[in-house]
Protein backbone atom coordinates (compact mmCIF):
# COMPACT_ATOMS: atom_id res chain seq x y z
CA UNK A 1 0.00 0.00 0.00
CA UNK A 2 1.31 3.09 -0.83
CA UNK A 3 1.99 5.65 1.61
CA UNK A 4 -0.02 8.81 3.03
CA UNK A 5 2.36 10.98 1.92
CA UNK A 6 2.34 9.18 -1.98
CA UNK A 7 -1.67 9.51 -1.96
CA UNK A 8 -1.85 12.67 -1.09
CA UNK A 9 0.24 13.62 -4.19
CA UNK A 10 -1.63 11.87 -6.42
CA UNK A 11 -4.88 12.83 -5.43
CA UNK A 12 -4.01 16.42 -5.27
CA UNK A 13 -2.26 15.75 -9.06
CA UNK A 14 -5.78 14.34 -9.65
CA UNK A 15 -7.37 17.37 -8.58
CA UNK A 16 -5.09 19.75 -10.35
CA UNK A 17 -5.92 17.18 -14.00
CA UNK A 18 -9.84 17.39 -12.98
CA UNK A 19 -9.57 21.58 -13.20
CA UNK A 20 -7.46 21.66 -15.91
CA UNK A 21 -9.84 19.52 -17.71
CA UNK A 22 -12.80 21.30 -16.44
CA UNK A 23 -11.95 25.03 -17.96
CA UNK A 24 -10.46 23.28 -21.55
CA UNK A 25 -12.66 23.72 -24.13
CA UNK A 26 -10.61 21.07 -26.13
CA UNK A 27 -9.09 17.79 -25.28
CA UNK A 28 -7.32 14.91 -27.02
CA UNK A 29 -5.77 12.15 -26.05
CA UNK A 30 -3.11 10.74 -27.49
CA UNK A 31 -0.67 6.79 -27.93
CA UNK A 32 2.34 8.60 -28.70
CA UNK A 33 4.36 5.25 -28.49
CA UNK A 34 7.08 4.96 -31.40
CA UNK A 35 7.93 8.33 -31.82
CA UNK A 36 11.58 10.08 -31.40
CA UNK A 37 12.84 12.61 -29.38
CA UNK A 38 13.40 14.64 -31.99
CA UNK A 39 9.91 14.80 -33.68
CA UNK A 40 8.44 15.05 -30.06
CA UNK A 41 10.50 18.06 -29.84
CA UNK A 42 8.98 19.32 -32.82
CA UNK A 43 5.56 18.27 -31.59
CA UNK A 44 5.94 19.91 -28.40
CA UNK A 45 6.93 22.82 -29.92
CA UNK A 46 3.98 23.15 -32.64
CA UNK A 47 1.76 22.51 -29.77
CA UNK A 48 3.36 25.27 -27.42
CA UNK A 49 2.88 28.25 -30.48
CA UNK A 50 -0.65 27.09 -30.47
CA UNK A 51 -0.84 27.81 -26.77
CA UNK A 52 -1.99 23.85 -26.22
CA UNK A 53 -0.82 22.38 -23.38
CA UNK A 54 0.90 18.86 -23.97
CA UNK A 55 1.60 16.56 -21.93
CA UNK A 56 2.38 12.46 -20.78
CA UNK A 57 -0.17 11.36 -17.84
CA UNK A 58 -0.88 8.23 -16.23
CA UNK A 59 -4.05 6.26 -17.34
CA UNK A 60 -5.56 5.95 -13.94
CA UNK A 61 -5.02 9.72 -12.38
CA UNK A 62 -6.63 10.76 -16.37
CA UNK A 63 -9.19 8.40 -15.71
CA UNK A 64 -9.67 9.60 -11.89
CA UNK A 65 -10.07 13.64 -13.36
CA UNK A 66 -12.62 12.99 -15.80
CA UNK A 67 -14.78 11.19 -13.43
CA UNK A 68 -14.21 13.58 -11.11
CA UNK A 69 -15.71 15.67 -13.62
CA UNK A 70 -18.39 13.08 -14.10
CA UNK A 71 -16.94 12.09 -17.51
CA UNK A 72 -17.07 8.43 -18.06
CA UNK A 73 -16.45 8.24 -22.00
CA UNK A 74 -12.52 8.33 -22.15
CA UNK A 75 -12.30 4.64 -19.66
CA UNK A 76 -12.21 2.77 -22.40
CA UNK A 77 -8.94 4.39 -24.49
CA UNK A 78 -7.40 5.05 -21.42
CA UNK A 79 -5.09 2.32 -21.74
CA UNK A 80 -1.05 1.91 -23.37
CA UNK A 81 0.92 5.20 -23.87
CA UNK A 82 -1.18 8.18 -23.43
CA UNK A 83 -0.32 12.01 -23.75
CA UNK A 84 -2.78 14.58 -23.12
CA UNK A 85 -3.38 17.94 -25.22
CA UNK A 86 -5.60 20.44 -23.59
CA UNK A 87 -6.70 23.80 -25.28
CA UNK A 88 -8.44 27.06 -23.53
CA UNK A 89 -9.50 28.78 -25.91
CA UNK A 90 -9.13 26.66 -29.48
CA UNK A 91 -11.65 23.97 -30.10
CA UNK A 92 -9.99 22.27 -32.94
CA UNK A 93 -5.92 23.26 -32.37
CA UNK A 94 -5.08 19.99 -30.15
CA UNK A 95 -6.94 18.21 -32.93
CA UNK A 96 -5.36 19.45 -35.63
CA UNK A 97 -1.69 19.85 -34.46
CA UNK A 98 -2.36 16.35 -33.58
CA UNK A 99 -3.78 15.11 -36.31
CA UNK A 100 -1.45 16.27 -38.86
CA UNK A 101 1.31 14.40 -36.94
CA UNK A 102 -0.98 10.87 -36.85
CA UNK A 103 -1.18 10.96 -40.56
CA UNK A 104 2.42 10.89 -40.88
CA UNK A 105 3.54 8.26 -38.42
CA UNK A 106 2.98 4.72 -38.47
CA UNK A 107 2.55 4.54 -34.62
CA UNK A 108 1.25 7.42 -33.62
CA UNK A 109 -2.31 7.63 -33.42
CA UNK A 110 -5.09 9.73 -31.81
CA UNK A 111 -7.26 7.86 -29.22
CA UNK A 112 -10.42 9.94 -28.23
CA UNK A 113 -11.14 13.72 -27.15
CA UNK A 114 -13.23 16.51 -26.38
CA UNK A 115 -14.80 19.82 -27.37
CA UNK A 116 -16.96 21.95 -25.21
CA UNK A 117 -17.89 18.99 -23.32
CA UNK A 118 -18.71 16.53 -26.53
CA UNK A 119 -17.01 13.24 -26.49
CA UNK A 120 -15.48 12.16 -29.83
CA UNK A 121 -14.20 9.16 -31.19
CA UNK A 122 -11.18 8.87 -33.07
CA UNK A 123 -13.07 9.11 -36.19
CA UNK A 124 -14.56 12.18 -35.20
CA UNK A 125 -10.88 13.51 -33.65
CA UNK A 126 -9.71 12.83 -36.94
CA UNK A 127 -12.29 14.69 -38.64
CA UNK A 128 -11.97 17.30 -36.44
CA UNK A 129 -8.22 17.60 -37.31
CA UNK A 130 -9.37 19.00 -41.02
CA UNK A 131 -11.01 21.74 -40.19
CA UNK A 132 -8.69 24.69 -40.73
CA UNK A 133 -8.28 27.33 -37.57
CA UNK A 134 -10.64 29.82 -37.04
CA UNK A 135 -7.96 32.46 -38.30
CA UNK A 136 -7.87 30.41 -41.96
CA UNK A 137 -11.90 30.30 -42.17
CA UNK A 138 -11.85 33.88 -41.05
CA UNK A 139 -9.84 35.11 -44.06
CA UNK A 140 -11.68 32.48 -46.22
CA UNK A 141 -15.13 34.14 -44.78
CA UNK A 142 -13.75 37.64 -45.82
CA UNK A 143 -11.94 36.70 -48.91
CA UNK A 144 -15.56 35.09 -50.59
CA UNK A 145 -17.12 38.59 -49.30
CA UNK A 146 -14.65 40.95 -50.78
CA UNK A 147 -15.32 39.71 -54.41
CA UNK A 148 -18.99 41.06 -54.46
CA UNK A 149 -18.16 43.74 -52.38
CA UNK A 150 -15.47 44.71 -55.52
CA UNK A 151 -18.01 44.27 -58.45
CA UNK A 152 -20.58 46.88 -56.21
CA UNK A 153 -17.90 48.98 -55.79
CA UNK A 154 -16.71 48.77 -59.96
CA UNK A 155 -20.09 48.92 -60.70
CA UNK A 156 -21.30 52.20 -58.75
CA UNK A 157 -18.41 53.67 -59.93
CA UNK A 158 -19.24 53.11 -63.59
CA UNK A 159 -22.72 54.76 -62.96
CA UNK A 160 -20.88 58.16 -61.23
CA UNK A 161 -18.41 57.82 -64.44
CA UNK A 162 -21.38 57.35 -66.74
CA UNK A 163 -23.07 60.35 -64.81
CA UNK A 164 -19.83 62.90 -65.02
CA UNK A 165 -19.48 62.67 -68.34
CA UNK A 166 -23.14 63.28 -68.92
CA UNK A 167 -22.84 66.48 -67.49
């Protein structure tokens, strides 16, 4: 049995996971097994510029936080190698940092997650890592309003040309 001193740090680690979990509005898990140092350098560092927290967790304490939260769905795929990516304020960024790294490894491979409080497979992970940030649809919202915007603007000012030189 461990001792009083050992639980105590693991159930206030538990704790600690359960909040952290609690105020993310995205979560993935992760098997990370296979990889190298050096592309979990490069991982870690993607992750980091995306202001997602990353990082390697023990399947029972994960599995302790979520229930603590009342969340039951990630028991089953917590099991093997698991990392945990957590996001505050980015619904898909874990996802698609993530995501874009499974694709190119062989042993790598997304296991479940999270957004605003919906459970999702690693289909729907996967999925989830295609959808481009909220920046890229931004600019892709403004770019397909621009062009119409530009032929109202060309057009009106063919009517005040067409209207100057009538005068």
């Amino acid at each position: 049995m461990p001792s009083a001193k050992v639980l105590e740090s693991k159930q206030a680690r538990v704790e600690e996971l359960a909040e952290l979990l609690k105020n993310s509005v995205s979560v993935v898990l992760v098997d990370y097994k296979g990889i190298t140092v050096e592309q979990d350098t490069a991982l870690r560092k993607n992750l980091r510029e995306a202001n997602v927290k990353y990082f390697v967790e023990k399947n029972t304490l994960l599995k302790r936080a979520f229930n603590a939260n009342g969340v039951t769905d990630f028991d089953e795929v917590l099991n093997g190698t698991t990392a945990v990516a957590v996001s505050a304020d980015d619904q898909t960024a874990p996802a698609r940092i993530l995501g874009e790294f499974a694709e190119k490894s062989e042993t790598f491979k997304l296991k479940a997650g999270s957004v605003e409080g919906e459970f999702y497979d690693e289909t729907k992970i996967m999925a989830l890592s295609k959808i481009p940030s909220k920046d890229v649809l931004l600019a892709q919202l403004v770019g397909s309003l621009q062009g119409p915007i530009q032929k109202l603007a060309a057009v009106l000012q063919a009517v005040v040309d067409k209207n100057g030189e009538a005068a």
